[in-house]
Protein backbone atom coordinates (compact mmCIF):
# COMPACT_ATOMS: atom_id res chain seq x y z
CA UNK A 1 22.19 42.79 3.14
CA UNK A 2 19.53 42.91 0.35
CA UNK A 3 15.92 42.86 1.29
CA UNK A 4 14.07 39.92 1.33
CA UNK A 5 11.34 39.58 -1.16
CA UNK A 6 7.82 39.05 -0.48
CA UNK A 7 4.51 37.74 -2.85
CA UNK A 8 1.54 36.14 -2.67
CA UNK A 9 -0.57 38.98 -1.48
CA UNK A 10 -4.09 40.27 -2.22
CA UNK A 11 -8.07 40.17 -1.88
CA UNK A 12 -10.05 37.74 -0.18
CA UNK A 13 -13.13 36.94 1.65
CA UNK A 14 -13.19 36.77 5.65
CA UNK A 15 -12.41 32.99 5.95
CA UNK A 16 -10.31 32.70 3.03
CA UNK A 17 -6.87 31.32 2.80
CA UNK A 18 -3.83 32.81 0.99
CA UNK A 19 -0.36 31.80 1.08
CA UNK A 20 2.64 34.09 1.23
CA UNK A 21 5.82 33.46 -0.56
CA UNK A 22 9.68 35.15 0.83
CA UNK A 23 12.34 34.14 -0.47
CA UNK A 24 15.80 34.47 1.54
CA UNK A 25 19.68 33.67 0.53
CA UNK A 26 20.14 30.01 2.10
CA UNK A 27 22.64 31.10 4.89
CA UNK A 28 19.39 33.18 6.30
CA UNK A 29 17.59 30.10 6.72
CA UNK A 30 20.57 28.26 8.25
CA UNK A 31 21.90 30.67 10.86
CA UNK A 32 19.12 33.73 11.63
CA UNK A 33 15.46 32.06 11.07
CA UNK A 34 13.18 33.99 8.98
CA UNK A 35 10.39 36.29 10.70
CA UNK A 36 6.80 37.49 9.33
CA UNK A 37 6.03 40.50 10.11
CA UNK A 38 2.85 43.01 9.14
CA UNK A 39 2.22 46.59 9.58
CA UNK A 40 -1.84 47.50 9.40
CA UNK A 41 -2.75 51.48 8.74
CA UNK A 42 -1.98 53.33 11.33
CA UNK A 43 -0.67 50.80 13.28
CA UNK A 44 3.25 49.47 14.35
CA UNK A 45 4.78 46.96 12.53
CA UNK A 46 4.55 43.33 14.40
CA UNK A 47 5.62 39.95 14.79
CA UNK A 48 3.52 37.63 13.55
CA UNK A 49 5.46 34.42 13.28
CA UNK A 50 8.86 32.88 12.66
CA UNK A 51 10.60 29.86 12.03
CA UNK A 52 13.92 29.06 13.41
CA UNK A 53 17.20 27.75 12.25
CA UNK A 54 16.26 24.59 13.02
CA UNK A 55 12.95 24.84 11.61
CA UNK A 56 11.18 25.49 14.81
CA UNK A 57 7.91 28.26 14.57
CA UNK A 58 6.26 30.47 16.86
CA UNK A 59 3.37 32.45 16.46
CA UNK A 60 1.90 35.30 18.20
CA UNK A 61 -1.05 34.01 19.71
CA UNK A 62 -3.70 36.13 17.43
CA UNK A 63 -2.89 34.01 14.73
CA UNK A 64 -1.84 30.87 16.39
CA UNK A 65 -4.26 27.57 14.65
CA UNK A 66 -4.45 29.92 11.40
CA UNK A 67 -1.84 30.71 9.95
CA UNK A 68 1.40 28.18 9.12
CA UNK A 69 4.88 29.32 8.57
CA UNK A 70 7.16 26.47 6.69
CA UNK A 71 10.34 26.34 4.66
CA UNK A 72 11.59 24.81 1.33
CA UNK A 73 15.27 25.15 1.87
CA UNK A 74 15.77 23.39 -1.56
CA UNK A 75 14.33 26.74 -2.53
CA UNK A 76 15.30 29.22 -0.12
CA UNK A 77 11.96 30.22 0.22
CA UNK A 78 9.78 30.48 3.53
CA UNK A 79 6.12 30.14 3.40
CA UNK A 80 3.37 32.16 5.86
CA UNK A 81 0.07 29.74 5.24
CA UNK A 82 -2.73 31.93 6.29
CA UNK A 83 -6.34 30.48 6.70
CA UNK A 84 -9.56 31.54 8.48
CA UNK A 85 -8.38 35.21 7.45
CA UNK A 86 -9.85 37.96 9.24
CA UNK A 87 -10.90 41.55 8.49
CA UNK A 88 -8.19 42.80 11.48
CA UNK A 89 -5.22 40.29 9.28
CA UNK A 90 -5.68 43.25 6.61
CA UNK A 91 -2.00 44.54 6.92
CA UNK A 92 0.98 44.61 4.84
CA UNK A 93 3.03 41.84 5.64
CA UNK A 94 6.70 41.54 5.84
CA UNK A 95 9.25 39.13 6.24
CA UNK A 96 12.95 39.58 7.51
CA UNK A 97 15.88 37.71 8.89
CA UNK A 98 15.31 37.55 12.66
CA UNK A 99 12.67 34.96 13.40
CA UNK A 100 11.61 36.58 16.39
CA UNK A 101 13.09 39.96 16.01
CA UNK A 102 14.16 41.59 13.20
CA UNK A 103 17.96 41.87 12.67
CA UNK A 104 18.39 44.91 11.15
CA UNK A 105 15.69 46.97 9.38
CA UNK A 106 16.82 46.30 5.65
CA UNK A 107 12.66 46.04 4.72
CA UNK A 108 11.56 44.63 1.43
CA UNK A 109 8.26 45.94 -0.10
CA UNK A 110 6.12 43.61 1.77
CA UNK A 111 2.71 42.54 0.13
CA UNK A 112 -0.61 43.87 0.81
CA UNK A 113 -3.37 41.37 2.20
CA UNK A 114 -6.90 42.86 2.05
CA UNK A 115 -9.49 40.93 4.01
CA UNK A 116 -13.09 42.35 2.92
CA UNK A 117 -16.28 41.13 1.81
């Protein structure tokens, strides 16, 4: 399985938006979901959201009325819209197949979101 591949990533005020880019082979989006994932220093990597096969999403409930996961399946690509960003988002975030939990750990390069003033 090849790793998935991240973007979007970098600097921005507390309150700011970004938007994260991965882009996944189609039959990912069809059959496993897509997951977001983030790892902060020093901490574990978790779940932060995922959308489903069938385009259902789930968030863990820090982030829950920020942040937006949606799919372009015309593109293969799976979005992670983050807004109202916050100094404890600072992490760098992942996404896999497995919208809930990963499905293997085949881990991409992830891209770093810095939340600082």
């Amino acid at each position: 399985q090849v790793p998935l591949v991240e973007s979007g990533g970098g600097l921005v005020q507390p309150g700011g938006s970004l938007r994260l880019s991965c882009v996944a082979p189609g039959s990912f989006l069809s059959f496993s979901g897509i997951g977001w994932y983030r790892q902060a220093p020093g901490k574990q990597r978790e779940w932060v959201g995922g959308i489903t096969s069938v385009g259902d999403t789930k968030y863990v409930d820090s982030v829950t009325g920020r942040f937006t996961i949606s799919r372009d399946t015309a593109k293969n690509t799976v979005y992670l819209q983050m807004n109202s960003l916050k100094a404890e988002d600072t992490a760098v975030y992942y996404c896999h197949t497995g919208w809930r939990t990963p499905t293997g750990e085949n881990w991409g390069q992830g891209t770093q979101v810095t939340v600082s003033s």
